[in-house]
PDB file of N, CA and C in Angstrom:
ATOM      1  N   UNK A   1     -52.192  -1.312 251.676  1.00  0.00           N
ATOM      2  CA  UNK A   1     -51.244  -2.382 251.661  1.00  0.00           C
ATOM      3  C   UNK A   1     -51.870  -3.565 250.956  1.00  0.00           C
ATOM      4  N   UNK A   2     -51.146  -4.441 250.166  1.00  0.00           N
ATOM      5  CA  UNK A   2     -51.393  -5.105 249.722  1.00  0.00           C
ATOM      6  C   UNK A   2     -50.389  -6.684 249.171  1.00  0.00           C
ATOM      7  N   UNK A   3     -50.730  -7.900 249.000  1.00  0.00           N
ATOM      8  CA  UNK A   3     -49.865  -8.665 248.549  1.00  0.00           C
ATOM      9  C   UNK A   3     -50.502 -10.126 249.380  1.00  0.00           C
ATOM     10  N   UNK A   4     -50.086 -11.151 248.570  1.00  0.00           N
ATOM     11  CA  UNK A   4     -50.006 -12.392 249.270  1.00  0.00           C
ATOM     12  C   UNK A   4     -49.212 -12.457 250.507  1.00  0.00           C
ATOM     13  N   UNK A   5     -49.313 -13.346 251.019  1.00  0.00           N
ATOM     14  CA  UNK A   5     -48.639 -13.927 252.537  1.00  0.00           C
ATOM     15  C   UNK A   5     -46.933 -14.189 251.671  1.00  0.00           C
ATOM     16  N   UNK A   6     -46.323 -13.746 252.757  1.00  0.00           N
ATOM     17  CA  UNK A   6     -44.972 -14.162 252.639  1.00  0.00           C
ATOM     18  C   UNK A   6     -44.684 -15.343 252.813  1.00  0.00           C
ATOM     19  N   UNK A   7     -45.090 -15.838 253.607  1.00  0.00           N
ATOM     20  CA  UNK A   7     -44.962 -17.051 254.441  1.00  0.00           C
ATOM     21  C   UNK A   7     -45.872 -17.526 255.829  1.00  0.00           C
ATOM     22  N   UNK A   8     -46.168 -18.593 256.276  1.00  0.00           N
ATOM     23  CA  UNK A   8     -46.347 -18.966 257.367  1.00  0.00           C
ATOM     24  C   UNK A   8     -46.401 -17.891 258.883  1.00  0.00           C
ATOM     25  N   UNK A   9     -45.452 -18.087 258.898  1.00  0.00           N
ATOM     26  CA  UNK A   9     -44.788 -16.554 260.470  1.00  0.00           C
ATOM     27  C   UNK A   9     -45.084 -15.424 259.499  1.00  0.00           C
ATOM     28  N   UNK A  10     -44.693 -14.733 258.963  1.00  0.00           N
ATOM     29  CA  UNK A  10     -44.905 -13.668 258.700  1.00  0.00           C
ATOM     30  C   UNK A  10     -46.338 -13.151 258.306  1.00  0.00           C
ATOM     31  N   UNK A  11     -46.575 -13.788 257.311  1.00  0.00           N
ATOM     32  CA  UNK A  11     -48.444 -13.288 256.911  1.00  0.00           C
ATOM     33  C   UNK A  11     -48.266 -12.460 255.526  1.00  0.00           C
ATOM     34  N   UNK A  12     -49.031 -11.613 255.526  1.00  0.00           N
ATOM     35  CA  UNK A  12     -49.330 -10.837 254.574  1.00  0.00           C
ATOM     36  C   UNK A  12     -49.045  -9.452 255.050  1.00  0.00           C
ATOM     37  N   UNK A  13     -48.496  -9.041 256.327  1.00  0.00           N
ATOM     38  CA  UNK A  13     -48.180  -7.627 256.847  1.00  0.00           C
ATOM     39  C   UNK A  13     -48.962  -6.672 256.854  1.00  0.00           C
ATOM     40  N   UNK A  14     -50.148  -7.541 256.651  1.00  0.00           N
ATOM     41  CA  UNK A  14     -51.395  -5.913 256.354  1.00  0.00           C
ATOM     42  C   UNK A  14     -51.893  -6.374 258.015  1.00  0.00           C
ATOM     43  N   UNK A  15     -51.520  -5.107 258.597  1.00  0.00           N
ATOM     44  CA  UNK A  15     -52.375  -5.287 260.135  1.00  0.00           C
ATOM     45  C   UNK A  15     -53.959  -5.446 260.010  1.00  0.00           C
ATOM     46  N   UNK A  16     -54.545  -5.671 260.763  1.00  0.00           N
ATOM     47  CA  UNK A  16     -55.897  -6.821 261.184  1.00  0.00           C
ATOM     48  C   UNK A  16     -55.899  -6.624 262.863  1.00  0.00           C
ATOM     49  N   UNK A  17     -57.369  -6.136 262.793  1.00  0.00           N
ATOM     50  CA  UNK A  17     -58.297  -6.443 264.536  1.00  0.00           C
ATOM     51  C   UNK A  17     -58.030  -7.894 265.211  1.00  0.00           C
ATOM     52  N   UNK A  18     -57.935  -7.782 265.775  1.00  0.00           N
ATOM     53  CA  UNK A  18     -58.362  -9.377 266.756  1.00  0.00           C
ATOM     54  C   UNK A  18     -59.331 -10.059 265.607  1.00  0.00           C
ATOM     55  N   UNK A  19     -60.721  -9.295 265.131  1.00  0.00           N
ATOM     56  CA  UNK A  19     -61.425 -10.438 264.198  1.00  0.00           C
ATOM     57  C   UNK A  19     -61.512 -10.784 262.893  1.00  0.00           C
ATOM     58  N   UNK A  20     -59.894 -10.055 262.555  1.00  0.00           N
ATOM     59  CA  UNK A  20     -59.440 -10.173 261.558  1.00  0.00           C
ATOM     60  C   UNK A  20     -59.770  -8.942 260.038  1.00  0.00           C
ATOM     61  N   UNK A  21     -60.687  -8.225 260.850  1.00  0.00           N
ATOM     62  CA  UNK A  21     -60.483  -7.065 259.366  1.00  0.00           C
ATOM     63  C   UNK A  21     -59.180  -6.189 259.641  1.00  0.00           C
ATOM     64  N   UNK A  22     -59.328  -5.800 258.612  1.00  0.00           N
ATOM     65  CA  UNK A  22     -58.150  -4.842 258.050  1.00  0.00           C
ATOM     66  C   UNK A  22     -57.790  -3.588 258.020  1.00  0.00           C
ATOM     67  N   UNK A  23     -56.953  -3.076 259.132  1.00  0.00           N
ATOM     68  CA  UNK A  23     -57.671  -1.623 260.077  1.00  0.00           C
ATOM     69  C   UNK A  23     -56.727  -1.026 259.478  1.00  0.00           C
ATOM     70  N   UNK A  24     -57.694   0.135 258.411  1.00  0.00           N
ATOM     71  CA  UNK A  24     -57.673   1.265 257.752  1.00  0.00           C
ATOM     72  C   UNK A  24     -55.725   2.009 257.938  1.00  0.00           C
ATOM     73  N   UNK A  25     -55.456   1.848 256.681  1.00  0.00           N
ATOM     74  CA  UNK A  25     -53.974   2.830 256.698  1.00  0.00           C
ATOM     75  C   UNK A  25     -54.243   4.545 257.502  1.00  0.00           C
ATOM     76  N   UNK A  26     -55.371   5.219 257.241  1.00  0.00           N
ATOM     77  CA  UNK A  26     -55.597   6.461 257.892  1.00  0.00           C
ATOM     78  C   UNK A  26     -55.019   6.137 259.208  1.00  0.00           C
ATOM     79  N   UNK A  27     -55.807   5.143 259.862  1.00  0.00           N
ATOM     80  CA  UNK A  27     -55.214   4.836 261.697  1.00  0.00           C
ATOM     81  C   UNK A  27     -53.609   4.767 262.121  1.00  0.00           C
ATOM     82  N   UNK A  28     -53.653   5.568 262.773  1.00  0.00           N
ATOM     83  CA  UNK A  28     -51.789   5.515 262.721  1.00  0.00           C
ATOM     84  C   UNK A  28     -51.599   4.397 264.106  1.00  0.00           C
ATOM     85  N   UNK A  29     -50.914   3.853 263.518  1.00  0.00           N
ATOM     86  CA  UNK A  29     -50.628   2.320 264.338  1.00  0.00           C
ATOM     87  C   UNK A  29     -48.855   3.026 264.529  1.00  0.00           C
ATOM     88  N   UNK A  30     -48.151   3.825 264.233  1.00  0.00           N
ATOM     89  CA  UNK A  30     -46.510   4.236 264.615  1.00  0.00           C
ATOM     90  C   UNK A  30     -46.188   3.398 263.281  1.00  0.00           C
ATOM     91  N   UNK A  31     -47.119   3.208 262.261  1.00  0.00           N
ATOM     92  CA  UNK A  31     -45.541   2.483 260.883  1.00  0.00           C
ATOM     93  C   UNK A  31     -44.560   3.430 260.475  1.00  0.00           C
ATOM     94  N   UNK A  32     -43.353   2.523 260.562  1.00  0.00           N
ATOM     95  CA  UNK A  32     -42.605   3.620 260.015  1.00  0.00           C
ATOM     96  C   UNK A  32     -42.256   3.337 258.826  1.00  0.00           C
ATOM     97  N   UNK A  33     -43.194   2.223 257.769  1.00  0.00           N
ATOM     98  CA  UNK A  33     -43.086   1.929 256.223  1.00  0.00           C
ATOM     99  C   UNK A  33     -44.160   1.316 256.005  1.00  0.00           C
ATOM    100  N   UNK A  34     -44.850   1.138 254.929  1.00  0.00           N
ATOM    101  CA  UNK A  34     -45.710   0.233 254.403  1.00  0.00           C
ATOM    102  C   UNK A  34     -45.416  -0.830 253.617  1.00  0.00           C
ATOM    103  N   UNK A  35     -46.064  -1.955 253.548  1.00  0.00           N
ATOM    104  CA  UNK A  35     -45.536  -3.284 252.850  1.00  0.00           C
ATOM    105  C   UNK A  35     -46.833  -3.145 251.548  1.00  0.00           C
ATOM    106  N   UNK A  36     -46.188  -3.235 249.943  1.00  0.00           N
ATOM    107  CA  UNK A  36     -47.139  -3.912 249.224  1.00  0.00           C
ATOM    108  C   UNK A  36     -46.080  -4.810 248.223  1.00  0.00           C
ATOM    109  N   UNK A  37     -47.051  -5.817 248.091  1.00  0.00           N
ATOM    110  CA  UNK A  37     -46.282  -6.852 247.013  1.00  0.00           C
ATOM    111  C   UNK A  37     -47.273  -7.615 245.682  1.00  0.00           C
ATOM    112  N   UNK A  38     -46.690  -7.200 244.803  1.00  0.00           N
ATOM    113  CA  UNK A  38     -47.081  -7.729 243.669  1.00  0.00           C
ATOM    114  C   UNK A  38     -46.426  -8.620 243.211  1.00  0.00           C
ATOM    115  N   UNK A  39     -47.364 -10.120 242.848  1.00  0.00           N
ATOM    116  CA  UNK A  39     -46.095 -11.159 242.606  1.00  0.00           C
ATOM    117  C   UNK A  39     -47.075 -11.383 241.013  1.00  0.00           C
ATOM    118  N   UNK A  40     -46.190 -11.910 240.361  1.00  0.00           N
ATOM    119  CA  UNK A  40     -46.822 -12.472 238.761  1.00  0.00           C
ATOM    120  C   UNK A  40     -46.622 -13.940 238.979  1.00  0.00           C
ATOM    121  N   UNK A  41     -47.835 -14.649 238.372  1.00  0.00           N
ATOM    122  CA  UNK A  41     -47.975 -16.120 238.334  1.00  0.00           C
ATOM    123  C   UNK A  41     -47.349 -16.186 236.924  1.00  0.00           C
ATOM    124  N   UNK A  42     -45.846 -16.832 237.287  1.00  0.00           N
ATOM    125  CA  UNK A  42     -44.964 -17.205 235.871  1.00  0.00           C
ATOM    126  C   UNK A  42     -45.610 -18.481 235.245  1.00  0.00           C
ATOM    127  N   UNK A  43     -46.808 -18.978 235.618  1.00  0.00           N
ATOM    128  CA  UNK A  43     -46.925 -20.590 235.281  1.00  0.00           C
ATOM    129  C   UNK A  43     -47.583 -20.069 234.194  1.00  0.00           C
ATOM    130  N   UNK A  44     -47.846 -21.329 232.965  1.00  0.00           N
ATOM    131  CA  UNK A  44     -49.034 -21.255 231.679  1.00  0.00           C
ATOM    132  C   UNK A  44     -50.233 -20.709 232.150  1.00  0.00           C
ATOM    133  N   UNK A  45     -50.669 -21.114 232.796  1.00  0.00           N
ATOM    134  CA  UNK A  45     -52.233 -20.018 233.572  1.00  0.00           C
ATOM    135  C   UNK A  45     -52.245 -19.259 234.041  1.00  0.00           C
ATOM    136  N   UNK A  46     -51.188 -18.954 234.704  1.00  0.00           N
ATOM    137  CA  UNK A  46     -50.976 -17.272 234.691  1.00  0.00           C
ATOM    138  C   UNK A  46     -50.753 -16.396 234.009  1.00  0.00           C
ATOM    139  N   UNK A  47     -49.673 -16.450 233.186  1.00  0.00           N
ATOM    140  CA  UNK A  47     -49.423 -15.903 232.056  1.00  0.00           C
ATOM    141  C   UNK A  47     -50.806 -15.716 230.760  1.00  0.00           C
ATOM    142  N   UNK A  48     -51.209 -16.415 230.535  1.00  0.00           N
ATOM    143  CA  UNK A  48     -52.581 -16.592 229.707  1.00  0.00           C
ATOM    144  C   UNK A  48     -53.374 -16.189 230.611  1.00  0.00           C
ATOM    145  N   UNK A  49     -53.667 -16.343 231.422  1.00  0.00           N
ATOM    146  CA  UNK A  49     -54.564 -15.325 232.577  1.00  0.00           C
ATOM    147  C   UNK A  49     -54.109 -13.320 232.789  1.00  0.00           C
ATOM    148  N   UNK A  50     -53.363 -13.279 232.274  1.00  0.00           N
ATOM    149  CA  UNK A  50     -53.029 -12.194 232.039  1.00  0.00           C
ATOM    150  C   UNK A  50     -52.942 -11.634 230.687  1.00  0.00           C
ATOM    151  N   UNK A  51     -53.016 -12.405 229.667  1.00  0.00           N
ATOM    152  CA  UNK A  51     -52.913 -12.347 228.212  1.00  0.00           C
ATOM    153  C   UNK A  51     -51.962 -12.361 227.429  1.00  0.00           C
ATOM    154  N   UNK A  52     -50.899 -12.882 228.195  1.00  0.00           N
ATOM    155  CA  UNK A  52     -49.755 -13.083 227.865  1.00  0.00           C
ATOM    156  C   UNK A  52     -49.449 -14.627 227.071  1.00  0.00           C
ATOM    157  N   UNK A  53     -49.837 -15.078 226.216  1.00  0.00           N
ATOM    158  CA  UNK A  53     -50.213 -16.318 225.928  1.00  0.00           C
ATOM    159  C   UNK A  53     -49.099 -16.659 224.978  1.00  0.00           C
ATOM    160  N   UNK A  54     -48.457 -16.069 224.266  1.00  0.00           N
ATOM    161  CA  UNK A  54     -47.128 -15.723 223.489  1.00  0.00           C
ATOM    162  C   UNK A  54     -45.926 -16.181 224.079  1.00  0.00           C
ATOM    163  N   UNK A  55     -46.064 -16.008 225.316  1.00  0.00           N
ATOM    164  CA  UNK A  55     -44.793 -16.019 226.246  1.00  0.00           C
ATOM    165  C   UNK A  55     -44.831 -17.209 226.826  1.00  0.00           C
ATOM    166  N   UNK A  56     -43.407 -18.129 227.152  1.00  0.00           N
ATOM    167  CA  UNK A  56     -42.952 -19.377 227.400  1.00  0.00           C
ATOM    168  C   UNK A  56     -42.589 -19.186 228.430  1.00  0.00           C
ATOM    169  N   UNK A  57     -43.324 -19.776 229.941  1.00  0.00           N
ATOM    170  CA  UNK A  57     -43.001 -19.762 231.111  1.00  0.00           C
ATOM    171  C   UNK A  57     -41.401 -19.724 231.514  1.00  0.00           C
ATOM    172  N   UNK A  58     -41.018 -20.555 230.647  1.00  0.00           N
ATOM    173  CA  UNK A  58     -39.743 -21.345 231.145  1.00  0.00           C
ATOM    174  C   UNK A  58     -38.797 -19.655 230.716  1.00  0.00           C
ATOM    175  N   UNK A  59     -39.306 -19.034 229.822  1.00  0.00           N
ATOM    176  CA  UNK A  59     -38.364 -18.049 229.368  1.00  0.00           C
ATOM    177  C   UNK A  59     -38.398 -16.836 230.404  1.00  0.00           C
ATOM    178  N   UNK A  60     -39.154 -16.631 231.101  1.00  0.00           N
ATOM    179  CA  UNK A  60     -39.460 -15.514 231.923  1.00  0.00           C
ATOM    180  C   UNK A  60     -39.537 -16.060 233.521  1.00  0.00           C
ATOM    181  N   UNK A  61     -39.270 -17.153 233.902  1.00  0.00           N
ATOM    182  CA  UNK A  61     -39.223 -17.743 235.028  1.00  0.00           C
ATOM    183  C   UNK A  61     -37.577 -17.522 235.772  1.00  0.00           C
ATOM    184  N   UNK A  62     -36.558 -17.611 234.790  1.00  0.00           N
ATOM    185  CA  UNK A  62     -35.652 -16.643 235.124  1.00  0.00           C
ATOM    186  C   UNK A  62     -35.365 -15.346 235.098  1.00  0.00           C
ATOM    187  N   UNK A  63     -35.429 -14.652 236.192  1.00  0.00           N
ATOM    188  CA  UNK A  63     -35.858 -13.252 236.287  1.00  0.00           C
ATOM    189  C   UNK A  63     -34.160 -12.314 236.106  1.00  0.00           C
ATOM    190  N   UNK A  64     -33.769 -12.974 235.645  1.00  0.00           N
ATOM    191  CA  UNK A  64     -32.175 -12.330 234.812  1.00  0.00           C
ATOM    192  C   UNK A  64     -31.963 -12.622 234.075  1.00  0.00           C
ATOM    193  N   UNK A  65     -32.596 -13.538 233.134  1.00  0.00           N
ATOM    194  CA  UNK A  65     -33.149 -13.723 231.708  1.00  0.00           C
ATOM    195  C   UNK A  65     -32.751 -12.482 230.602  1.00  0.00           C
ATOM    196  N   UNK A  66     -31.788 -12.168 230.486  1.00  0.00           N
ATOM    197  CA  UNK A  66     -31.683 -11.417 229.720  1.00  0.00           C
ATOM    198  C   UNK A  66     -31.839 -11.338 227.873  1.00  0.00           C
ATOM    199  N   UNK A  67     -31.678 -12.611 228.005  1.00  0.00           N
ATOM    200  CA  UNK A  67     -32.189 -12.960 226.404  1.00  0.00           C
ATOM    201  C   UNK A  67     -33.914 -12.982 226.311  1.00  0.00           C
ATOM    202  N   UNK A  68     -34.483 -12.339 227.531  1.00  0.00           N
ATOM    203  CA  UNK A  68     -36.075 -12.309 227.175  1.00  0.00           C
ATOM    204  C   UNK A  68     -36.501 -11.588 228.012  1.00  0.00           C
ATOM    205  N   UNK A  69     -35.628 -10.422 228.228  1.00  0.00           N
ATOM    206  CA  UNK A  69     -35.747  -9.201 228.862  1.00  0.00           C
ATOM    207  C   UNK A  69     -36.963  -8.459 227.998  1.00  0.00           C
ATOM    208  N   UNK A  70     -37.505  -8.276 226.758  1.00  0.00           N
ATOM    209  CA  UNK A  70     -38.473  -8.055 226.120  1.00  0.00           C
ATOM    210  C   UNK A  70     -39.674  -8.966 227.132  1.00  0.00           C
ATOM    211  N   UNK A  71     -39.782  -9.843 227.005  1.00  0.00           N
ATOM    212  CA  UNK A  71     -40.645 -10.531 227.950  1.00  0.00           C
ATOM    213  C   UNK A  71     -41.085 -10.417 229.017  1.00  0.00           C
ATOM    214  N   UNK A  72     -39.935 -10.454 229.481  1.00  0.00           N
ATOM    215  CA  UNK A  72     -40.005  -9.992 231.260  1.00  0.00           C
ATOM    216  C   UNK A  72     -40.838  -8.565 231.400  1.00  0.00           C
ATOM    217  N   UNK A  73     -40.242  -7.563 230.378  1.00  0.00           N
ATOM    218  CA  UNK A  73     -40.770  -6.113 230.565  1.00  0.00           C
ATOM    219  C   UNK A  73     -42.390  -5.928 230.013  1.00  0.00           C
ATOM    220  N   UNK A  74     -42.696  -7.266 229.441  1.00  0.00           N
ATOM    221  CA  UNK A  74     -44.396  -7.108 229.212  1.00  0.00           C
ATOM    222  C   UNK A  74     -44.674  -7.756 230.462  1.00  0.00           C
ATOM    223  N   UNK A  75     -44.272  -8.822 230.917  1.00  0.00           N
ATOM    224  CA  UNK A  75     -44.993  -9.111 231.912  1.00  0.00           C
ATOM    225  C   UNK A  75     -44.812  -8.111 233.081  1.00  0.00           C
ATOM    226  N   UNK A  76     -43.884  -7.350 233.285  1.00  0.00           N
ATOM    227  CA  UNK A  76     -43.545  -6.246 234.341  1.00  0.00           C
ATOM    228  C   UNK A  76     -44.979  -5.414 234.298  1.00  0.00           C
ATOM    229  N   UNK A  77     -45.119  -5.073 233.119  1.00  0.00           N
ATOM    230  CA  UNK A  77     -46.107  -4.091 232.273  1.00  0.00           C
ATOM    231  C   UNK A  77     -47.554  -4.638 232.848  1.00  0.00           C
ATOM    232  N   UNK A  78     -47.896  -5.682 232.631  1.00  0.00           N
ATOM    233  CA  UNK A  78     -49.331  -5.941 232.758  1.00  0.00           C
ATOM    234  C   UNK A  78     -49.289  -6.002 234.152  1.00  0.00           C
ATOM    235  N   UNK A  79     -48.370  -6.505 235.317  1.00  0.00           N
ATOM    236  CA  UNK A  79     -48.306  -6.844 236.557  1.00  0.00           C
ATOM    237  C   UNK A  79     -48.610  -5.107 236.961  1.00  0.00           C
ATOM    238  N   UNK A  80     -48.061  -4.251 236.359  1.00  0.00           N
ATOM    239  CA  UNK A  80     -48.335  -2.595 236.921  1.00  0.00           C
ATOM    240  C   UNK A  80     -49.413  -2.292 236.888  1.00  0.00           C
ATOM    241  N   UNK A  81     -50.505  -3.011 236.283  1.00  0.00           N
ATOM    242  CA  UNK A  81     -52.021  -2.481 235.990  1.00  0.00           C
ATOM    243  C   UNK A  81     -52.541  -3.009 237.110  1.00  0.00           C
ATOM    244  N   UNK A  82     -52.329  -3.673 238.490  1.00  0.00           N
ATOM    245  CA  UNK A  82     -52.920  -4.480 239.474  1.00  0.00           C
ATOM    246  C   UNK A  82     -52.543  -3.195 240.519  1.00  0.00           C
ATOM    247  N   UNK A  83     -51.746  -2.451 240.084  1.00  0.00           N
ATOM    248  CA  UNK A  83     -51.113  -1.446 241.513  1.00  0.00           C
ATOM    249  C   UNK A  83     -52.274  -0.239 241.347  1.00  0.00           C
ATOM    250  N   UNK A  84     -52.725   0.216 242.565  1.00  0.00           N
ATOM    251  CA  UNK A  84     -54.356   0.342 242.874  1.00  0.00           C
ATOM    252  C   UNK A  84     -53.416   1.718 244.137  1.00  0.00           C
ATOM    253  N   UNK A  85     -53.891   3.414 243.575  1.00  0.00           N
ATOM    254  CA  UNK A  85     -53.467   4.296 244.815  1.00  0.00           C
ATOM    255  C   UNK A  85     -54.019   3.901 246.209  1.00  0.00           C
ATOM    256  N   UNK A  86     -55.237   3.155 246.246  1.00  0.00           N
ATOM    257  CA  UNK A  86     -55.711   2.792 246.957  1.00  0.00           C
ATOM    258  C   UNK A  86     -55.670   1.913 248.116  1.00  0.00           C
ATOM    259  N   UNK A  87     -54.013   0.915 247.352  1.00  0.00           N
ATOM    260  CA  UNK A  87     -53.471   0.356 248.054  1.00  0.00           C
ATOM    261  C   UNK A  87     -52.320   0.766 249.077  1.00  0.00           C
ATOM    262  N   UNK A  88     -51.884   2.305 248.881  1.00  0.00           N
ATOM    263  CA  UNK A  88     -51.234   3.039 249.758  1.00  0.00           C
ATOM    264  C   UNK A  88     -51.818   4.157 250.912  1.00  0.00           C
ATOM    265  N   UNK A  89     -53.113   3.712 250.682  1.00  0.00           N
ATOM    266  CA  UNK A  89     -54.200   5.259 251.537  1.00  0.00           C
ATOM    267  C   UNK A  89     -53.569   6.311 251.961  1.00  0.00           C
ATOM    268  N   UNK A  90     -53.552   6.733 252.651  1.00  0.00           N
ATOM    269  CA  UNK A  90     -53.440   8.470 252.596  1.00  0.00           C
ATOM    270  C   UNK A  90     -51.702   8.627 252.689  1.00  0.00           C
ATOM    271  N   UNK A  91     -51.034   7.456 252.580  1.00  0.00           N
ATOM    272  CA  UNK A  91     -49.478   8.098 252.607  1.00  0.00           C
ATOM    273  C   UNK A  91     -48.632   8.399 251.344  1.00  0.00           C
ATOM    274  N   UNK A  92     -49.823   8.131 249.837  1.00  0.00           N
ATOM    275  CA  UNK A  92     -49.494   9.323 248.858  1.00  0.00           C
ATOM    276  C   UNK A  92     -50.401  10.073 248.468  1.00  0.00           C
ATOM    277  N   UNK A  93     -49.632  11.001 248.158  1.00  0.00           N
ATOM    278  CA  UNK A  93     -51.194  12.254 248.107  1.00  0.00           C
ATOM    279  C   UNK A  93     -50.873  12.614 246.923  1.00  0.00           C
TER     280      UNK A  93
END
């Protein structure tokens, strides 16, 4: 599992011990889904932090942007290289 905090109350959904590590997907805790989230930093430093330096925040910050649907689908593209099997442990095989 993987991803930033949703929010405040919610967290990041990756279960955690009392001292806060991060107890192994193998351990069956009864999930009946796993949470991962990949978010892209639409800002100028993100985008250029990704190598996307071409691309105009403002154009890809609307995510129905269809006049820069080319855009959107590179940044889709580089955001897929962060997704790690590792982040689903043993529930794909």
């Amino acid at each position: 599992m993987h991803g930033a905090p949703l929010d405040r109350e919610i967290g990041d959904m990756i279960p955690r011990n009392e001292d806060g590590t991060i107890i192994p997907l193998s351990r069956d805790l009864g999930r009946r889904f796993i949470y991962a989230r990949y978010n892209a930093d639409l800002s100028r430093e993100g985008l250029d932090a990704m190598g996307l330096n071409d691309i105009k925040p403002r154009n890809v910050q609307k995510l129905d942007s269809v006049r820069y649907i080319d855009d959107l689908r590179r940044v889709g593209r580089k955001l897929a290289e962060e997704i790690k099997i590792e982040h689903f442990g043993n529930f794909i095989s």
